[in-house]
Protein backbone atom coordinates (compact mmCIF):
# COMPACT_ATOMS: atom_id res chain seq x y z
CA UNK A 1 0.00 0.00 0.00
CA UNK A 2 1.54 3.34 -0.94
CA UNK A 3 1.59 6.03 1.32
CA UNK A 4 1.30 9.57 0.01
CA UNK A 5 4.32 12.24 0.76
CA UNK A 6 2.15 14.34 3.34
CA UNK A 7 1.57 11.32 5.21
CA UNK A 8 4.79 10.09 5.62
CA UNK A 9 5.75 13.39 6.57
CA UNK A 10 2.86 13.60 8.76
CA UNK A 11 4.30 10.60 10.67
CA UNK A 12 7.71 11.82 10.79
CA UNK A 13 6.68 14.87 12.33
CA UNK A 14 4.35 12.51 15.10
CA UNK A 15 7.38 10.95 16.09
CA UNK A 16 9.42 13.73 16.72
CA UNK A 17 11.56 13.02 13.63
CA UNK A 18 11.89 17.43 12.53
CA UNK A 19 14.95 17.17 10.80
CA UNK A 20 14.28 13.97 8.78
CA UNK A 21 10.73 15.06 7.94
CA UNK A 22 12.68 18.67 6.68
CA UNK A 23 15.10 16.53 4.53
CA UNK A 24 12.69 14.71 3.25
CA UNK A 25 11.06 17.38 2.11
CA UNK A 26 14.43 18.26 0.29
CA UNK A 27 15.13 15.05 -1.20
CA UNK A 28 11.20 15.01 -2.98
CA UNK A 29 12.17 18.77 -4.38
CA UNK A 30 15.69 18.43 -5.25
CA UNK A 31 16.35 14.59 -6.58
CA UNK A 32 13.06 14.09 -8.74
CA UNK A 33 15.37 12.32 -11.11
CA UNK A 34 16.21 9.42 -8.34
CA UNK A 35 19.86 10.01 -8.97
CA UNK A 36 20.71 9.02 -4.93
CA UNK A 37 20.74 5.56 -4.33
CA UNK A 38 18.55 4.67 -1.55
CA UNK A 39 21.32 3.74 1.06
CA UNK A 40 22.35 7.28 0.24
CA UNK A 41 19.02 9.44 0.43
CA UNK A 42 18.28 7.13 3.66
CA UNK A 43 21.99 8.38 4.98
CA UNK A 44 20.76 11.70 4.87
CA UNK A 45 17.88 11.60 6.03
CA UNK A 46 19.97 10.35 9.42
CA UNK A 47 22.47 12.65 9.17
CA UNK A 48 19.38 15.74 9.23
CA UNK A 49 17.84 14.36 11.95
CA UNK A 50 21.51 13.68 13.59
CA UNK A 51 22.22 17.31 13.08
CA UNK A 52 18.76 18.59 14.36
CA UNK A 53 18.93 17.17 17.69
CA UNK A 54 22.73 18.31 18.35
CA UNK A 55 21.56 21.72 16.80
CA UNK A 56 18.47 21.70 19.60
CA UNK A 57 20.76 20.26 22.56
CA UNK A 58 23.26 22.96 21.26
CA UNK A 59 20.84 25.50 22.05
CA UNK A 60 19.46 24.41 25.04
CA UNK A 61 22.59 24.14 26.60
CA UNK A 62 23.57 27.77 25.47
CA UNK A 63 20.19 29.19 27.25
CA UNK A 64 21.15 27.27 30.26
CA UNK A 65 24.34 28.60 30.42
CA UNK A 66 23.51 31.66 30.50
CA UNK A 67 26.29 33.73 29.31
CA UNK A 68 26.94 37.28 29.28
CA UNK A 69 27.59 37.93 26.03
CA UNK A 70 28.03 35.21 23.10
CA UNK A 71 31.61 34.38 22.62
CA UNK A 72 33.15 31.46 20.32
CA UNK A 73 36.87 30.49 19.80
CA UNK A 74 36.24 31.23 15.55
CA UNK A 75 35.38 34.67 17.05
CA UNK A 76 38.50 35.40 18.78
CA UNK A 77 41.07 38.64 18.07
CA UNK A 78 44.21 36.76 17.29
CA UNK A 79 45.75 40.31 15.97
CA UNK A 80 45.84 41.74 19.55
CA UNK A 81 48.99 41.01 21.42
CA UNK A 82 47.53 39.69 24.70
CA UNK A 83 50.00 36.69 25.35
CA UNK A 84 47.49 34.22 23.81
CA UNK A 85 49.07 30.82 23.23
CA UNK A 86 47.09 29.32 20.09
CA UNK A 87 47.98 25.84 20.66
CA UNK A 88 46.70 25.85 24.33
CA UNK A 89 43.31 27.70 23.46
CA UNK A 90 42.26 25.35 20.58
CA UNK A 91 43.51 22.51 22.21
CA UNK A 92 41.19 23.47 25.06
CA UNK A 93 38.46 23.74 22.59
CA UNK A 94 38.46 19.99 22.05
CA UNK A 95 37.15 19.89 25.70
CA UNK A 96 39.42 16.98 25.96
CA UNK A 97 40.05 18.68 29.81
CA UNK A 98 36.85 18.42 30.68
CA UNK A 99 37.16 14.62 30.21
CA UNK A 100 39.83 14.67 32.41
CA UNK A 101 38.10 16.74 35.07
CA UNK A 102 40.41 19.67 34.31
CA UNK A 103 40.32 23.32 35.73
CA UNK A 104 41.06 26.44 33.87
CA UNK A 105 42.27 29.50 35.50
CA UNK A 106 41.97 33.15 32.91
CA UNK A 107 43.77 35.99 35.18
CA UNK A 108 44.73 39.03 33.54
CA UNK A 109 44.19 42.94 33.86
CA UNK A 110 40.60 44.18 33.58
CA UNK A 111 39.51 44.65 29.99
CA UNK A 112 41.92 42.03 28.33
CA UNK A 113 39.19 39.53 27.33
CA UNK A 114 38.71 37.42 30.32
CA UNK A 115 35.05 37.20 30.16
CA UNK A 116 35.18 36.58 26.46
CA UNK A 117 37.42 33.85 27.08
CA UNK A 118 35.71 32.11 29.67
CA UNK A 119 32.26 32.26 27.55
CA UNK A 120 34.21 30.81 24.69
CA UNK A 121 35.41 28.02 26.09
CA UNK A 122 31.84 27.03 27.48
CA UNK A 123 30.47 27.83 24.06
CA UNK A 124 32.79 25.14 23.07
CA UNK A 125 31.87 22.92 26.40
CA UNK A 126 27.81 23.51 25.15
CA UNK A 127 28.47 22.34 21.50
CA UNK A 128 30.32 18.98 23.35
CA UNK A 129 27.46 18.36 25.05
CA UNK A 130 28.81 19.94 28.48
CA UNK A 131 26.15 21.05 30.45
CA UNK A 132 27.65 24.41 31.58
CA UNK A 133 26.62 27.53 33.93
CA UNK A 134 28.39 30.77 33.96
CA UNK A 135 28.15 33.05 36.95
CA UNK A 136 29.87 36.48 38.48
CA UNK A 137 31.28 35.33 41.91
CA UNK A 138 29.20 38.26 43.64
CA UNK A 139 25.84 36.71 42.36
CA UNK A 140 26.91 33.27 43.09
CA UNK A 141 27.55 34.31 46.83
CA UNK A 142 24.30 35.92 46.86
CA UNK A 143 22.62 32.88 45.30
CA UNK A 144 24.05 30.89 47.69
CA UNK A 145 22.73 33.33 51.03
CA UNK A 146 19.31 33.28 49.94
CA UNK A 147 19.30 29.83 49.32
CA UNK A 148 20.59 29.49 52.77
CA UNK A 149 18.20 31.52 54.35
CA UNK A 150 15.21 29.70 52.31
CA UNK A 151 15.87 26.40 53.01
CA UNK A 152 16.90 25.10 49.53
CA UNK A 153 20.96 25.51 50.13
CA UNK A 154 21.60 21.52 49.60
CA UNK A 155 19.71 21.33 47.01
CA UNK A 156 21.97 24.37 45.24
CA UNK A 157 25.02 22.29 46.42
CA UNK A 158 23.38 19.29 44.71
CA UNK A 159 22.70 21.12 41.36
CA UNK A 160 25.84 23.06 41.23
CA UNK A 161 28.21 19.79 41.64
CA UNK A 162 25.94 18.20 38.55
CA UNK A 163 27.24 20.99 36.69
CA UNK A 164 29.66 19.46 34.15
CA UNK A 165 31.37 22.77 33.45
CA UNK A 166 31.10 25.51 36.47
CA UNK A 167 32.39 29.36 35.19
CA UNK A 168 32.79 31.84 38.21
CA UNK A 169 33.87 34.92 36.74
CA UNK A 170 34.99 38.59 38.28
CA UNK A 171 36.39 36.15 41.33
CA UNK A 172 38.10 37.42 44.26
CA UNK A 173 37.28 41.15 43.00
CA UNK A 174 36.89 42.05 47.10
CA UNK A 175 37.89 39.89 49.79
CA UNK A 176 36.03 36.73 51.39
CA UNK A 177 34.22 36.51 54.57
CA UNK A 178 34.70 32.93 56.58
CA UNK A 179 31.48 32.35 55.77
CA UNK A 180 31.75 33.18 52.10
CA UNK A 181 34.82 31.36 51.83
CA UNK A 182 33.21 28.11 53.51
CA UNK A 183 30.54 27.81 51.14
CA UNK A 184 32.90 27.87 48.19
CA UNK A 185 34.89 25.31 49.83
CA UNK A 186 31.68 23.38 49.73
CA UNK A 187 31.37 23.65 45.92
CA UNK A 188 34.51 23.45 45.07
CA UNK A 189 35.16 20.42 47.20
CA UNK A 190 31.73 18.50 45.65
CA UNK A 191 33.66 19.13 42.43
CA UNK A 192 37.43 18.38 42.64
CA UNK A 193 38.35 15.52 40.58
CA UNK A 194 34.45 15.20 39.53
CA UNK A 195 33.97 17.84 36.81
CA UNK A 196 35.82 21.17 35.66
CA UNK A 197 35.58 24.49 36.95
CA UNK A 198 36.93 27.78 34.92
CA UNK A 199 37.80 31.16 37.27
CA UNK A 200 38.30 34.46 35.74
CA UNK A 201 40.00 36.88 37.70
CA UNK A 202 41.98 40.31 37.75
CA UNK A 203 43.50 38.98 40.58
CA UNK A 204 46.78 37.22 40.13
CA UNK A 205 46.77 33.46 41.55
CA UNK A 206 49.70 33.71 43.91
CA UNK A 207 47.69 36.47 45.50
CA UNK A 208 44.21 34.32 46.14
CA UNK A 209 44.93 33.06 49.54
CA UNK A 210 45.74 36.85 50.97
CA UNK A 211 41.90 37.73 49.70
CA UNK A 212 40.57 34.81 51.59
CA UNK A 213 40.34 35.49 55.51
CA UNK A 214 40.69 32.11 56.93
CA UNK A 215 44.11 30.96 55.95
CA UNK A 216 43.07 26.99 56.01
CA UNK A 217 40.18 27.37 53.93
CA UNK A 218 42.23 29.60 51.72
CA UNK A 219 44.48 27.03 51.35
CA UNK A 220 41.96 24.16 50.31
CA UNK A 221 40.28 26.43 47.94
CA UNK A 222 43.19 26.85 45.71
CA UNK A 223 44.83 23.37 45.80
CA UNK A 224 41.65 22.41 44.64
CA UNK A 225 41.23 24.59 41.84
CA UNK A 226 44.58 25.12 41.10
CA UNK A 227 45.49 21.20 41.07
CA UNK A 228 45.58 19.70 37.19
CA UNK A 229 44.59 23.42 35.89
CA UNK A 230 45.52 25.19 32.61
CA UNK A 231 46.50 28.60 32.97
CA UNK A 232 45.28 31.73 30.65
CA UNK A 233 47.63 34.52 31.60
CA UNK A 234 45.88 37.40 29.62
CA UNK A 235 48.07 40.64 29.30
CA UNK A 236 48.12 43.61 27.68
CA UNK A 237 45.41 47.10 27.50
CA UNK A 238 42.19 47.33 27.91
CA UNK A 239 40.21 46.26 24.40
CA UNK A 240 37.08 48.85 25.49
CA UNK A 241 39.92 51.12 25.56
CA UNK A 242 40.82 50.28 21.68
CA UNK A 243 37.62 49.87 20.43
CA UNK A 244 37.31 53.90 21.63
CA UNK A 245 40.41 54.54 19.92
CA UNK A 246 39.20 52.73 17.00
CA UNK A 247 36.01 55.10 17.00
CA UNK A 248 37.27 57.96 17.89
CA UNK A 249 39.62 57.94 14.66
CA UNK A 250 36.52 56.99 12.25
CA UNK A 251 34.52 59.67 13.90
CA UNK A 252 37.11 62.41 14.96
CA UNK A 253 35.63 62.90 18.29
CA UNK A 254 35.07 59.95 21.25
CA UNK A 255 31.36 58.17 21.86
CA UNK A 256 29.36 59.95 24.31
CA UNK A 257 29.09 56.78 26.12
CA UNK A 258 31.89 56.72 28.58
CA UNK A 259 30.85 54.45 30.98
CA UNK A 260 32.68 51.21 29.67
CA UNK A 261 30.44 48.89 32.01
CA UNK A 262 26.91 50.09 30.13
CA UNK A 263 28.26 49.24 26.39
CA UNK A 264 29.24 45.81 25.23
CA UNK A 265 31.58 43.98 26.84
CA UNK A 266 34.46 42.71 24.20
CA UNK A 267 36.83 40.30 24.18
């Protein structure tokens, strides 16, 4: 019994099959000649519905992130000296470290690209199939308080160590209380040798433990994070202070905008 094209689309589409029902579409527009074998138009009708799903989990994973700004490694500056080592940062985008349970650590001046970084590398953590969360260290500490006070701070523990990749950006920008230093401890510790963790920071490493006020704690904190991590070592000015430069020449006079933190941040 022959089945017309709508239908079989129609059934493709009731099983959840989108990109197979889209190529199939294709296939009946552009091979009316029945020049592809059948092993071959079958292929790609696989490889669409392959791609669909990654393209959808892809996406997902991106909203759940939640980055700050979208970043990729094909997007990076390689023309701006900032001490970038190109073998390091595209062998990182392999997310072979994340495998291996692997830290990252991005220091550098402010301005340098730090945050771009970090979001590229989970861009490339999302499109592996990482399930990844970015967040700045001050909202992370408040997210952590209120859970506290509401009753739900295990079950942030819980959620935050099931995090395959965990990006804590802007960290160490003021000092740690004991108590804000504990409950890092806490998620850091639920992660060590169980998933990866990236830290952006202005704040040199070998000057983390001064910035944390119990000097035990201090010390477990960045064994842990510091133990099996590649280092990013960003140097150089501030790009928000080229890109003004850069419009200031085209235009002959300097944005009105001066407030770097209310325009885009760049890498």
């Amino acid at each position: 019994m022959s089945v017309s094209r709508d239908g079989i689309i129609e059934k493709l589409l009731r099983m959840g099959l989108v990109g197979m029902a889209e190529a199939f579409v294709l296939q009946s527009e552009q091979d009316k000649e029945g020049t592809l074998s059948f092993e071959e138009r079958f292929r790609e009708l696989v490889d669409a519905e392959q791609a669909y799903r990654e393209d959808r989990r892809h996406t997902r994973l991106l909203t759940r992130a939640r980055f700050p700004l979208p970043a990729s490694i094909a997007t990076i500056d390689w023309q701006v000296a900032r001490g970038l080592d190109y073998t390091l940062i595209h062998w990182l985008a392999g997310c072979e470290w994340l495998q291996e349970r692997h830290n990252v650590l991005i220091t550098g001046p402010t301005g340098v690209g730090k945050t771009f970084m970090a979001c590229a590398l989970g861009e490339a953590a999302c499109r592996h199939g990482y399930v990844t969360r970015y967040w700045r260290a001050p909202r992370l500490l408040a997210e952590i308080k209120a859970a506290r006070d509401s009753g739900f701070y295990h079950r942030l523990l819980h959620k935050l160590a099931a995090t395959h990749l965990l990006i804590i950006d802007d960290w160490l920008l003021a000092p740690l209380s004991l108590a804000e230093a504990r409950d890092l401890l806490e998620i850091i510790d639920d992660r060590s040798q169980m998933s990866s963790t990236i830290v952006a920071s202005c704040i040199p490493v070998d000057e983390w433990r001064g910035r944390i006020s119990a000097p035990l704690v201090a010390d477990a904190i960045v064994d842990r994070l510091v133990h099996n991590a590649h280092r990013i070592a960003l140097t150089g000015e501030s790009m928000r202070k080229r890109t003004d430069l850069r419009v200031a020449d085209a235009s002959g006079s300097f944005p009105a905008q001066s407030d770097p933190s209310r325009g885009p941040k760049l890498r």
